[in-house]
N, C-alpha and C. Protein backbone atom coordinates (compact mmCIF):
# COMPACT_ATOMS: atom_id res chain seq x y z
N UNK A 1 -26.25 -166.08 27.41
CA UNK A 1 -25.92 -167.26 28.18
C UNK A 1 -25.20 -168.28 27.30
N UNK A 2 -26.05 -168.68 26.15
CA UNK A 2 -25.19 -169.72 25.31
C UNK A 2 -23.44 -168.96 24.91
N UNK A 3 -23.19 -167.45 24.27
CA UNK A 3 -22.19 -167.40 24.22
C UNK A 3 -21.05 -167.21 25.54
N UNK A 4 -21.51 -167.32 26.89
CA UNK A 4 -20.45 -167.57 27.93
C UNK A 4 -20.18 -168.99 27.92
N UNK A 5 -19.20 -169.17 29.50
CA UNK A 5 -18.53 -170.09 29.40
C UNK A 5 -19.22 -171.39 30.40
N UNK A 6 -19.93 -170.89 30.57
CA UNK A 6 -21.00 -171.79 31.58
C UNK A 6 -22.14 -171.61 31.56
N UNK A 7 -22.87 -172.63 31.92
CA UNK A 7 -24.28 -172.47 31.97
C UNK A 7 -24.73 -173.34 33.31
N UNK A 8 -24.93 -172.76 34.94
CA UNK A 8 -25.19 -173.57 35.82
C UNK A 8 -26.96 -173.73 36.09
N UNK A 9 -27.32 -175.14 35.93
CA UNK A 9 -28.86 -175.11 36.03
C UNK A 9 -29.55 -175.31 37.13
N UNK A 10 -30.74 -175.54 37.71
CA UNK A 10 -31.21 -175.64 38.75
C UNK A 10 -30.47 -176.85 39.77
N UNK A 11 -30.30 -177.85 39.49
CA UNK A 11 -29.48 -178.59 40.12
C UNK A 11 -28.04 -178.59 40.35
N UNK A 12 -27.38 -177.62 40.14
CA UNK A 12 -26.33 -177.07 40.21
C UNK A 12 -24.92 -177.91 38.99
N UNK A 13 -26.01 -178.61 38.42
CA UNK A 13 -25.35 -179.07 37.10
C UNK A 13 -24.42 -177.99 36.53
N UNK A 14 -23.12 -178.30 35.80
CA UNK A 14 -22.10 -176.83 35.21
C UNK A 14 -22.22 -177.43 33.90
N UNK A 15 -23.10 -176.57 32.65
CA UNK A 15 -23.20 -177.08 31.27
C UNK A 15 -22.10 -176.13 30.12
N UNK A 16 -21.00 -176.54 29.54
CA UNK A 16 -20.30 -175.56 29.14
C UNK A 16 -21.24 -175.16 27.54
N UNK A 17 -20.48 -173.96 27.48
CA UNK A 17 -21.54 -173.11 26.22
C UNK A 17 -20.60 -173.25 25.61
N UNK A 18 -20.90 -171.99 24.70
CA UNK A 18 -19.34 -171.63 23.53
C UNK A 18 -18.35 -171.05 23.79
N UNK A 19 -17.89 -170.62 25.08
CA UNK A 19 -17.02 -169.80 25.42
C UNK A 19 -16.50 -169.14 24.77
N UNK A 20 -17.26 -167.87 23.67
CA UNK A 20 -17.29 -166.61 23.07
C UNK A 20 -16.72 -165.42 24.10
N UNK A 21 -17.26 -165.38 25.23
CA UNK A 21 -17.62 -164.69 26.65
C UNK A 21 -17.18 -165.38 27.55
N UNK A 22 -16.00 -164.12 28.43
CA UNK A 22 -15.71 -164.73 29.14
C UNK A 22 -16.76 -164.93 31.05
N UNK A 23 -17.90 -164.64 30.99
CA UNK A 23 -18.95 -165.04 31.66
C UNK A 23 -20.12 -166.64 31.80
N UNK A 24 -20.08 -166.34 33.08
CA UNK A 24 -20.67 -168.19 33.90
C UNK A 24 -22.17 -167.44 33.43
N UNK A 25 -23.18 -168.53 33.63
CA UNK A 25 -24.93 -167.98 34.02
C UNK A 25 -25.39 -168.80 35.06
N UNK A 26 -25.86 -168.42 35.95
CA UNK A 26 -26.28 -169.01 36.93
C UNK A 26 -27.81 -169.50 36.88
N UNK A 27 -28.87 -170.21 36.73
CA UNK A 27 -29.99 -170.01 36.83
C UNK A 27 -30.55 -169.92 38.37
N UNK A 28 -31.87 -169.50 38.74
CA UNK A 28 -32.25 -169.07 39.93
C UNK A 28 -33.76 -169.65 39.89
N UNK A 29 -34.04 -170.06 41.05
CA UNK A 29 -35.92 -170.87 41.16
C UNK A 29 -36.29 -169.38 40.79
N UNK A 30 -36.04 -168.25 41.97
CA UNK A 30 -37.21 -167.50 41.31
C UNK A 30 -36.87 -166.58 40.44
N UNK A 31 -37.64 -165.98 39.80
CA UNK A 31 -37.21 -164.57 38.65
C UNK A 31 -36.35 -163.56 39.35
N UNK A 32 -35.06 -163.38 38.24
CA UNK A 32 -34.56 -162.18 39.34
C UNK A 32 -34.53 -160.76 38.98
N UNK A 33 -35.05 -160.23 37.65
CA UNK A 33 -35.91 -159.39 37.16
C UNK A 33 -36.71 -159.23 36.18
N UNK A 34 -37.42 -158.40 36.41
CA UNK A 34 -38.63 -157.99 35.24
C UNK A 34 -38.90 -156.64 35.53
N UNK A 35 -38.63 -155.72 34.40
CA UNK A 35 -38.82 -154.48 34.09
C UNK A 35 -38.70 -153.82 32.94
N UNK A 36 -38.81 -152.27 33.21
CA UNK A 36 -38.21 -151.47 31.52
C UNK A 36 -36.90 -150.86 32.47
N UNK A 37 -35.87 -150.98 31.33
CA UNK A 37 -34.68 -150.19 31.33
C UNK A 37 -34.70 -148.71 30.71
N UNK A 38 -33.93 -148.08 30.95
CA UNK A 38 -33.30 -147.49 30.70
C UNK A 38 -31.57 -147.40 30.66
N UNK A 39 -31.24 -147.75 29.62
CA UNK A 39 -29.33 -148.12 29.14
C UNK A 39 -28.86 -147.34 28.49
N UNK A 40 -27.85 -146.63 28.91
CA UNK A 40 -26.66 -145.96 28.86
C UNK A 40 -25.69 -146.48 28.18
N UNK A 41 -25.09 -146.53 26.73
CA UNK A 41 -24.03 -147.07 26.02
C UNK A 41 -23.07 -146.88 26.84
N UNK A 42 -22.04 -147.53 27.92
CA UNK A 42 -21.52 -147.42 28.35
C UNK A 42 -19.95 -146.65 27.42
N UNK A 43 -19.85 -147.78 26.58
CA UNK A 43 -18.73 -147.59 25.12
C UNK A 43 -19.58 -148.26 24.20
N UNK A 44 -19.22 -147.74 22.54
CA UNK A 44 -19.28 -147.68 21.65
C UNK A 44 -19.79 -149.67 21.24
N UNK A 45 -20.38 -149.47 20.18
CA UNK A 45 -20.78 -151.22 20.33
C UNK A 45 -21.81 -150.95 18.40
N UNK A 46 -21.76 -152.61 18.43
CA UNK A 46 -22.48 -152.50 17.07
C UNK A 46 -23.80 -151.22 16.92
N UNK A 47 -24.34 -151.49 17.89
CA UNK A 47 -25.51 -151.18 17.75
C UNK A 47 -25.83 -149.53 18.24
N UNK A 48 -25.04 -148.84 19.11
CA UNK A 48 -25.11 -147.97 19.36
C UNK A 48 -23.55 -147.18 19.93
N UNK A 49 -23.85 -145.61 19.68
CA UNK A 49 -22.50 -144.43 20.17
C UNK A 49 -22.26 -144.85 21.57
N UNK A 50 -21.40 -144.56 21.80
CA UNK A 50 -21.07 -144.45 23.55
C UNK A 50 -21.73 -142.97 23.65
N UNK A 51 -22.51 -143.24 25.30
CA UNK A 51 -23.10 -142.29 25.81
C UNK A 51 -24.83 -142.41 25.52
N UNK A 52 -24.94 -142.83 24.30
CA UNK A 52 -26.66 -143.16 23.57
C UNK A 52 -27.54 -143.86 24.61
N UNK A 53 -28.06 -143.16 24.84
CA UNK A 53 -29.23 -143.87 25.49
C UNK A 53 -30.90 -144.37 24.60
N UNK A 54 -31.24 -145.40 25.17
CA UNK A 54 -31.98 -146.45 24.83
C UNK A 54 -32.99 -147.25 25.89
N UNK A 55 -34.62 -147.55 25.66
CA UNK A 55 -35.01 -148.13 26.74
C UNK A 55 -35.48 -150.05 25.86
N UNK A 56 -35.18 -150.39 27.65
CA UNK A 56 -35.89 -152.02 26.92
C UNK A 56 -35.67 -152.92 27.86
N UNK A 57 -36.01 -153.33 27.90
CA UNK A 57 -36.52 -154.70 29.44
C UNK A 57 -35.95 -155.88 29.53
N UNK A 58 -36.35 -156.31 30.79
CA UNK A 58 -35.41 -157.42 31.52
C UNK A 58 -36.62 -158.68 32.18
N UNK A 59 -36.59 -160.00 31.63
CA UNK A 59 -37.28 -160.52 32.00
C UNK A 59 -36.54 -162.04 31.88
N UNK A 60 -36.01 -162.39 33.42
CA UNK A 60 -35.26 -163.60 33.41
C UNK A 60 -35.19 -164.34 35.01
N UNK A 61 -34.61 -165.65 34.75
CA UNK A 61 -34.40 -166.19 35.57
C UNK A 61 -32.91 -166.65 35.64
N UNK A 62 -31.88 -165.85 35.58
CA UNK A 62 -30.77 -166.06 35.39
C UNK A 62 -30.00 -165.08 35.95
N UNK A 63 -28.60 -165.03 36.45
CA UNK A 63 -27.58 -164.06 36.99
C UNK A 63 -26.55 -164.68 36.40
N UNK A 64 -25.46 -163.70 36.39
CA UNK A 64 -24.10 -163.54 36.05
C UNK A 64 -23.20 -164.21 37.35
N UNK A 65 -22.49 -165.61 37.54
CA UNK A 65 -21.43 -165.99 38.49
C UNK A 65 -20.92 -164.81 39.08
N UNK A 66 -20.25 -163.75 38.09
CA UNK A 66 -19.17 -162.69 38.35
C UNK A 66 -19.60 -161.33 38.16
N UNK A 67 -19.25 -160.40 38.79
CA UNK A 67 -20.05 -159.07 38.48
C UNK A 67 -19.47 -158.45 37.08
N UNK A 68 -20.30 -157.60 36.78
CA UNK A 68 -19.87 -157.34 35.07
C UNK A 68 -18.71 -156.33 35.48
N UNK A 69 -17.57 -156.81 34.63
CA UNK A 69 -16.23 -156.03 34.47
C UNK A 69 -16.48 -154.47 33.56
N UNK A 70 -15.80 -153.57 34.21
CA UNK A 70 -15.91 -152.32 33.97
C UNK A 70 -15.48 -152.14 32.81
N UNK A 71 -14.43 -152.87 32.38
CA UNK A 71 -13.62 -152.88 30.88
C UNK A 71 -14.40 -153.24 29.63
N UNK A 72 -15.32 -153.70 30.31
CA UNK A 72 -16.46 -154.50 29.12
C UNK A 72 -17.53 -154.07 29.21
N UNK A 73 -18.12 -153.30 30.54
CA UNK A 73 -19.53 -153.16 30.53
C UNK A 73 -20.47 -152.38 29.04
N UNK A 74 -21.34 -152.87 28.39
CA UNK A 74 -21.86 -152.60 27.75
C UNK A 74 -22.94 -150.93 28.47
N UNK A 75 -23.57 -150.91 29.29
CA UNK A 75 -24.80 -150.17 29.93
C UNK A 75 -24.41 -149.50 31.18
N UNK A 76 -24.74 -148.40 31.51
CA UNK A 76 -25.29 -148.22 32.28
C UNK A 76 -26.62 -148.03 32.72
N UNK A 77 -27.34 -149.32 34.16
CA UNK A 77 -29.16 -148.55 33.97
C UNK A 77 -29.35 -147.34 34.95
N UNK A 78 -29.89 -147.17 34.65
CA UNK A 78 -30.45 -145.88 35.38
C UNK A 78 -31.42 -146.05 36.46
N UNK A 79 -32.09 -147.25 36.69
CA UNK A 79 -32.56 -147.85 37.15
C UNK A 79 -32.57 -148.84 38.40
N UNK A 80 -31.01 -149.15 38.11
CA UNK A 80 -30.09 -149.41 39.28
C UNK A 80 -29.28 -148.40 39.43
N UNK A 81 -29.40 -147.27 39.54
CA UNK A 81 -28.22 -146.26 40.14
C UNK A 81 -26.76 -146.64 39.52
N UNK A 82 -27.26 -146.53 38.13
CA UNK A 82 -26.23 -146.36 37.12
C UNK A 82 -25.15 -147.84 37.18
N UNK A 83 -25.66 -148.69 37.88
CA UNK A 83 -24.69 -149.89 37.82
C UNK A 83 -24.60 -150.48 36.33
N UNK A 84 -23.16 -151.11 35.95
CA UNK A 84 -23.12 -151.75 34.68
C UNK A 84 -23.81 -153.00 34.38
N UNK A 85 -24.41 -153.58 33.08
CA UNK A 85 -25.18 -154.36 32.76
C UNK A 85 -23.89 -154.50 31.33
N UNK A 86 -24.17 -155.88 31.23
CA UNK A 86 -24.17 -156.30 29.43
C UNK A 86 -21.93 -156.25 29.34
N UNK A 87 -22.06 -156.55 28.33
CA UNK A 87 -20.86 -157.06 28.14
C UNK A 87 -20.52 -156.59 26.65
N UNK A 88 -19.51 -155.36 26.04
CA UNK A 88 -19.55 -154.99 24.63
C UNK A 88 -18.16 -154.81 24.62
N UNK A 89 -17.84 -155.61 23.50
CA UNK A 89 -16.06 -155.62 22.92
C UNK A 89 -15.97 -155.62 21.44
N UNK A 90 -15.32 -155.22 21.25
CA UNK A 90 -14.84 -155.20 19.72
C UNK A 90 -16.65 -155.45 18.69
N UNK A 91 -17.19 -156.24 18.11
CA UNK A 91 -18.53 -156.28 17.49
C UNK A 91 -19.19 -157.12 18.45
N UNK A 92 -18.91 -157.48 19.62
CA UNK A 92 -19.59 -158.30 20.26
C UNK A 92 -20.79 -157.48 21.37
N UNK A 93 -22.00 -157.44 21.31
CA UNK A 93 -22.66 -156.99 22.55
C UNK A 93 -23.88 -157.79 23.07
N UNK A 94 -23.67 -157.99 24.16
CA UNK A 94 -24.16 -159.02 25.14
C UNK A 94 -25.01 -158.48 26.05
N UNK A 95 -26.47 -158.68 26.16
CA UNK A 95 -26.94 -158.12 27.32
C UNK A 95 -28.14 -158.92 28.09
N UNK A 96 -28.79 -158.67 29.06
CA UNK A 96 -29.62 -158.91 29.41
C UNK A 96 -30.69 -158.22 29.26
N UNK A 97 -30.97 -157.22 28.92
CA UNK A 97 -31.54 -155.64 28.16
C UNK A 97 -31.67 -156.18 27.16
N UNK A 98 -33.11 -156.62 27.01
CA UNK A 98 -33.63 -156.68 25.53
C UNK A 98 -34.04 -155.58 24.97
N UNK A 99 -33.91 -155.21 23.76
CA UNK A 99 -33.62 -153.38 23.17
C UNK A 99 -34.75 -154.18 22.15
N UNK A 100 -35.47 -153.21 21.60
CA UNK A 100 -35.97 -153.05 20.17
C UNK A 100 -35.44 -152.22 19.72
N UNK A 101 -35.24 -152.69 17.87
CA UNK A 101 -34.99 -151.53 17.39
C UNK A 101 -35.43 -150.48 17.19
N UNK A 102 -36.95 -150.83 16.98
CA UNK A 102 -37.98 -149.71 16.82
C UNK A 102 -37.90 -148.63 17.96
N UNK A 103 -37.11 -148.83 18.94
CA UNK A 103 -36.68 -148.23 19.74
C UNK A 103 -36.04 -146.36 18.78
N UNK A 104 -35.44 -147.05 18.63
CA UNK A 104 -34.31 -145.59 18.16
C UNK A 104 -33.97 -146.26 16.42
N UNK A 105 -34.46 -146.28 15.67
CA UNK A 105 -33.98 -146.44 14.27
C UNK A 105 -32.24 -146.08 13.62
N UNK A 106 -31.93 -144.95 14.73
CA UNK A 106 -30.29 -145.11 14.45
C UNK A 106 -29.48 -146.40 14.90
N UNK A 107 -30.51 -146.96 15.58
CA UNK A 107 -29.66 -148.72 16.09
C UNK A 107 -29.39 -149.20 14.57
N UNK A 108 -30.51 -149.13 13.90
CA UNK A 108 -30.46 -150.04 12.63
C UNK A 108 -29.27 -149.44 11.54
N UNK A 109 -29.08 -148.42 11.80
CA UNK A 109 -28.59 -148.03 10.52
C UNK A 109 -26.42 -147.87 11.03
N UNK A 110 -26.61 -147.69 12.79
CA UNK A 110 -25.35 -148.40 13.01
C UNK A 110 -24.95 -149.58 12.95
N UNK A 111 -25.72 -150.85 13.25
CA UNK A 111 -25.78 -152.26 12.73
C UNK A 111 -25.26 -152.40 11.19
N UNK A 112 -25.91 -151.97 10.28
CA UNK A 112 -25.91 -151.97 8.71
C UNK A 112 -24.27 -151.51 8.73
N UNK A 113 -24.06 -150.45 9.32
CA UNK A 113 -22.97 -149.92 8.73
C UNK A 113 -21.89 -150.55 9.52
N UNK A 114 -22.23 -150.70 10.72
CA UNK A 114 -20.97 -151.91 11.36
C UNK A 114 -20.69 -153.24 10.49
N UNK A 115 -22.00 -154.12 10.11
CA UNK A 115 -21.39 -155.02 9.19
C UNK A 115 -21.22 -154.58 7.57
N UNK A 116 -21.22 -153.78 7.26
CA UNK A 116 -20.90 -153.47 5.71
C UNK A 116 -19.46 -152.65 6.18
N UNK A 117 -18.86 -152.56 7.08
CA UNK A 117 -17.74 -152.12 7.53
C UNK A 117 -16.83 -152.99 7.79
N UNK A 118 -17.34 -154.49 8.31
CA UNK A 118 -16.88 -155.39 8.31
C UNK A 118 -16.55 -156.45 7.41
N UNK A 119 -17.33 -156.16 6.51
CA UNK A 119 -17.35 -157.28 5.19
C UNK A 119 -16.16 -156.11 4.40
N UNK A 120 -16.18 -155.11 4.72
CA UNK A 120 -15.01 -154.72 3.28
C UNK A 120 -14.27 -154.50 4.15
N UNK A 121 -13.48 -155.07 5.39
CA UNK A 121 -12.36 -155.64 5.88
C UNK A 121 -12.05 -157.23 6.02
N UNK A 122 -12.73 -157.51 5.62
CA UNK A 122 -12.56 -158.98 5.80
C UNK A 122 -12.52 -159.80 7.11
N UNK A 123 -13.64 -159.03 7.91
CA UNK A 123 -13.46 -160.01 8.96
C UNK A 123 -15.11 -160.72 9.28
């Protein structure tokens, strides 16, 4: 939420973020999920291969203004009948899918090597 471009709150106040992301957040009175995932690397991302699957949960009171763009989608859940979740570009990945690492330990060691990949390019 903080790295999109909006943040709308219960009073329909519009609070701008960092506009990192090009995504609004809407907040909502009631919760609009809580569960375990199951996520599908949609494409390739710090943290995991495209195709890798991974489980980890959703517990919020918030939605996306705009539906998640196919060009970016980070996930597919399995959970929703494969609809996209999360937002992954270049080192950036965004989700609502909170992952542990302890999840899959190859998260950690693609992380490590994404930024030690990045520091000896200079970005």
């Amino acid at each position: 939420m903080y790295l999109g471009r909006t943040l709308t709150d219960f009073e329909a106040r519009v609070h701008p973020m960092a506009s990192v992301l090009p995504l609004d957040s809407v907040m909502q009175r009631k919760r609009v999920t809580l569960g375990y995932r199951t996520a599908r690397a949609f494409r390739a991302s710090p943290i995991l291969s495209e195709g890798a699957e991974i489980m980890g949960h959703e517990f919020h009171y918030s939605e996306l203004a705009q539906p998640i763009c196919a060009e970016t989608a980070a996930y597919t859940l399995a959970e929703r009948d494969g609809s996209a979740e999360g937002y992954a570009h270049d080192n950036v990945l965004a989700s609502y899918v909170h992952l542990h690492f302890g999840g899959d330990i190859a998260m950690v060691h693609r992380f490590i090597d994404t930024c030690a990949r990045q520091q000896r390019i200079g970005r």
